[in-house]
Protein backbone atom coordinates (compact mmCIF):
# COMPACT_ATOMS: atom_id res chain seq x y z
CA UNK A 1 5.47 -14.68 -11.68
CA UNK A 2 5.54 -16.58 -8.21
CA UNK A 3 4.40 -20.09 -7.28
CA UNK A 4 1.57 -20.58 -4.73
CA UNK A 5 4.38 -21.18 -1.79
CA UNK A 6 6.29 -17.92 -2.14
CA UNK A 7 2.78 -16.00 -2.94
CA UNK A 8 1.88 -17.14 0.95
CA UNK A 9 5.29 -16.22 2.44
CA UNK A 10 4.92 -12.53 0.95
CA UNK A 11 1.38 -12.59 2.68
CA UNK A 12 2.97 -13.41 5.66
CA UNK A 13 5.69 -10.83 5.47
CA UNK A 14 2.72 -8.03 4.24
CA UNK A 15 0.79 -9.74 7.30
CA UNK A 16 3.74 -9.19 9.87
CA UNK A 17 3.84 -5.31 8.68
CA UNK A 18 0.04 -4.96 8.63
CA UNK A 19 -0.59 -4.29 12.37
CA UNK A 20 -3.38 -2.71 12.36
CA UNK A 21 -4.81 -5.99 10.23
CA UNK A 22 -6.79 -3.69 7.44
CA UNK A 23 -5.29 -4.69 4.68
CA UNK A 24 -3.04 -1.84 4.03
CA UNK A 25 0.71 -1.19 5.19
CA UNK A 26 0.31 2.54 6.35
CA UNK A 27 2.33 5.40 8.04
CA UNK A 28 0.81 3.74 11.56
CA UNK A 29 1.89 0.64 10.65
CA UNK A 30 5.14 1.79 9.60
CA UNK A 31 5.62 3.73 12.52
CA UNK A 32 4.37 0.72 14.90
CA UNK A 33 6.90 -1.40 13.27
CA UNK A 34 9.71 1.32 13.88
CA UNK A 35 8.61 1.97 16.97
CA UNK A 36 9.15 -2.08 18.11
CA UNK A 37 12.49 -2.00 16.66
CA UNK A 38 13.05 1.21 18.86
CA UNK A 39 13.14 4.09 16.47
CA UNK A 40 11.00 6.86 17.31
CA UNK A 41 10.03 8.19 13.75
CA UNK A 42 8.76 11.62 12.99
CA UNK A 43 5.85 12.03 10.71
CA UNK A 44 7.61 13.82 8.15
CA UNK A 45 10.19 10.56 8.16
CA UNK A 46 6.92 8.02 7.85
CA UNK A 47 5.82 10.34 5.00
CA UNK A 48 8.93 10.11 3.03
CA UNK A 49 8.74 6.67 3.17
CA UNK A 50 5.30 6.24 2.41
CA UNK A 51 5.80 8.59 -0.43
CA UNK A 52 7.90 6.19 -2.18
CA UNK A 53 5.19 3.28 -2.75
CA UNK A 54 3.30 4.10 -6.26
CA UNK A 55 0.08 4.64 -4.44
CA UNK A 56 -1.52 2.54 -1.66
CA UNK A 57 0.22 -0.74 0.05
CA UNK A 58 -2.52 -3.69 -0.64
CA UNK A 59 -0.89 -6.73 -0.47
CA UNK A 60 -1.20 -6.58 -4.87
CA UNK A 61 1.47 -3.48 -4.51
CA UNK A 62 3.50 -5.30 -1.76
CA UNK A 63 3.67 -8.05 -4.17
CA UNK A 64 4.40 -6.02 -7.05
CA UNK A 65 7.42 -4.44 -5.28
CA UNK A 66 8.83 -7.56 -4.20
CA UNK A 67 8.95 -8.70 -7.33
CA UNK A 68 10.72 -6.04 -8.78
CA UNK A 69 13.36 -6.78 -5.87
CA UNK A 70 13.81 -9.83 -5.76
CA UNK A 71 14.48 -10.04 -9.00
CA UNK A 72 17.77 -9.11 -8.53
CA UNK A 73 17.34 -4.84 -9.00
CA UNK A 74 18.22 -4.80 -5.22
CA UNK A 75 22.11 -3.66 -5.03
CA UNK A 76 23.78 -5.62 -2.52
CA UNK A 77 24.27 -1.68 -0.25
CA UNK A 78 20.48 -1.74 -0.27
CA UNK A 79 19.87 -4.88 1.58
CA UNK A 80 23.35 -4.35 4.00
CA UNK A 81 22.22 -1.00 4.70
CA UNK A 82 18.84 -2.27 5.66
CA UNK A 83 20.35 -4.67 8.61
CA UNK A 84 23.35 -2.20 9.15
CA UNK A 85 20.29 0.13 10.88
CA UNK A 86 20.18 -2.29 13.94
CA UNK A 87 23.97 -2.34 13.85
CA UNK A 88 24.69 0.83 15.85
CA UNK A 89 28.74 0.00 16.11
CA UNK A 90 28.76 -0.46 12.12
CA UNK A 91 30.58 -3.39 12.39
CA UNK A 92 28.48 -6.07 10.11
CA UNK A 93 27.29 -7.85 12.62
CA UNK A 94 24.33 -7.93 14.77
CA UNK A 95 23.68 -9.88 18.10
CA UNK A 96 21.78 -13.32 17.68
CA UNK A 97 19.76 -12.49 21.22
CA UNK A 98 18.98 -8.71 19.58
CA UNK A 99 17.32 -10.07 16.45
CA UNK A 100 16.17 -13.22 17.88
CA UNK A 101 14.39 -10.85 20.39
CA UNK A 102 13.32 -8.53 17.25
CA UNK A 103 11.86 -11.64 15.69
CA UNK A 104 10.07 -13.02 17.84
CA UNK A 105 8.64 -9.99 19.60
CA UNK A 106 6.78 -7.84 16.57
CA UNK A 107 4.64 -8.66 13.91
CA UNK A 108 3.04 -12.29 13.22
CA UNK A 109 6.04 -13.06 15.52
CA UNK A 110 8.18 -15.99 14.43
CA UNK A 111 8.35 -18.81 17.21
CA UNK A 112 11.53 -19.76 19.02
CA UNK A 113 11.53 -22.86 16.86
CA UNK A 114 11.74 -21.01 13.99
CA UNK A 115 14.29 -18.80 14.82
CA UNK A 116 15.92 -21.43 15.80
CA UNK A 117 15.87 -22.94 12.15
CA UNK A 118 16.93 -19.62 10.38
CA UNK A 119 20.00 -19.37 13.06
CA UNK A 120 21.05 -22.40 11.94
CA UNK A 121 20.96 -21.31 8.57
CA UNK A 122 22.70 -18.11 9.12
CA UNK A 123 25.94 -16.72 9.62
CA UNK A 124 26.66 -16.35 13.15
CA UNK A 125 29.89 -16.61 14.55
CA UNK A 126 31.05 -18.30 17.88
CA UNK A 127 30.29 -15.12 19.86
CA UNK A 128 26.59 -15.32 18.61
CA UNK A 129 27.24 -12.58 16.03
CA UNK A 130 24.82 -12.57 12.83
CA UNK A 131 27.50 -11.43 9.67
CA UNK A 132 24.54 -9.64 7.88
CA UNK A 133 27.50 -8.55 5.21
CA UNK A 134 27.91 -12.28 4.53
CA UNK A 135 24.08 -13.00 4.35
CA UNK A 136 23.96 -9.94 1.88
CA UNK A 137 26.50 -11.72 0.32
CA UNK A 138 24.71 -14.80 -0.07
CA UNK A 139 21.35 -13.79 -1.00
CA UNK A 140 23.00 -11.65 -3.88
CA UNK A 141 25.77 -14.05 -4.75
CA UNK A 142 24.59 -17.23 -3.46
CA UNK A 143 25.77 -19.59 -0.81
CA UNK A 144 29.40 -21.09 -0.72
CA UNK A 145 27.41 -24.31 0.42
CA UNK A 146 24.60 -25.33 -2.74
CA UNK A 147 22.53 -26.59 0.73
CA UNK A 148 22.96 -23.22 2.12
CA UNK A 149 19.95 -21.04 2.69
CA UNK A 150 17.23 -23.58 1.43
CA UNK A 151 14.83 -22.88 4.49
CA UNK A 152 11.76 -21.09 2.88
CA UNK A 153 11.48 -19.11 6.41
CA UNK A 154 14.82 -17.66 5.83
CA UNK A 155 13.05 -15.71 2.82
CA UNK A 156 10.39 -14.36 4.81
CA UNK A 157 12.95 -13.25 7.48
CA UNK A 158 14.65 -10.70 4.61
CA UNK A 159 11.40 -9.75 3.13
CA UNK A 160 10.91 -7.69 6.59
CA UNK A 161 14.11 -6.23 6.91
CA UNK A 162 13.88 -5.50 2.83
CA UNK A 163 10.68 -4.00 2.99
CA UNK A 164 12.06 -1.08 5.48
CA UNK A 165 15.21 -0.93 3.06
CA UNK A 166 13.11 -0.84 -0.19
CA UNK A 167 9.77 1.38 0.37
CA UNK A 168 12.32 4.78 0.78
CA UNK A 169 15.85 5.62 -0.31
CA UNK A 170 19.20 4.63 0.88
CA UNK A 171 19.92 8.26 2.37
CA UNK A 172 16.71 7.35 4.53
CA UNK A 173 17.81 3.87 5.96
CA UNK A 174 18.64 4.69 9.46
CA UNK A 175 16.59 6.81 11.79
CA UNK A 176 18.36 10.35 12.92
């Protein structure tokens, strides 16, 4: 189903979610996450959205649902709407220094370096604006540019944001 390569970035992404490093994504880790994008979720929110995964999150069930996703059952909404939670003006764009900072900050945290890479691999305007609804676009539709979007990292930078989108329904995307 997946090469050796893309089996490692999914452990990385399930490793960046893991916080509490046993082996599990669960409503802690969920809410840690949440919490260092600065949502304050409610337990009955974390529940809903830990009520969606088929039983517990090993990395085997992590795997299992990124499969299914990424390939291709992921409507384009799904994925925009995940971003589109750290866009609180909804206008399809998010600020570089915001999810540079977001990136760099949480998790197994990217470096600057390879933020760096993705950025220059993204769609960001001359006002340092990431166009999330043209990097949905993309991953969905592909690039304009064949040599767009070959970076491997740029992968594990949507498996985070996809895995908040994915594990509960669109109606749930976006903290109250």
């Amino acid at each position: 189903m997946f090469d050796q390569s893309q089996i490692q970035e999914f452990k990385e992404a399930f490793n960046m979610i893991d916080q509490n490093r046993d082996s599990f994504i669960d409503k802690e880790d969920l809410h840690d996450m949440l919490a260092s994008l600065g949502k304050n979720p409610t337990d009955e929110y974390l529940e809903a959205m830990m009520n969606e995964a088929p039983g517990p999150i090993n990395f085997t069930m992590f795997l299992t649902m990124f499969g299914e996703k990424l390939n291709g059952t992921d409507p384009e909404d799904v994925i925009r709407n995940a971003f589109a939670c750290l866009d609180e003006e909804g206008t399809g764009f998010i600020q570089e220094d915001y999810l540079r900072e977001l990136l760099t900050t949480m998790g197994d945290r990217f470096t600057d370096e390879e933020v760096d890479e993705l950025f220059r691999e993204a769609p960001i305007d001359k006002k340092s604006n990431f166009n999330y609804v043209e990097f949905t676009r993309i991953l969905k539709h592909g690039a304009k540019d064949k040599d767009d979007f070959k970076d491997e990292n740029m992968q594990m930078f949507i498996f985070y944001f996809m895995f908040v989108s994915n594990l509960y329904p669109i109606e749930h995307h976006c903290m109250p």
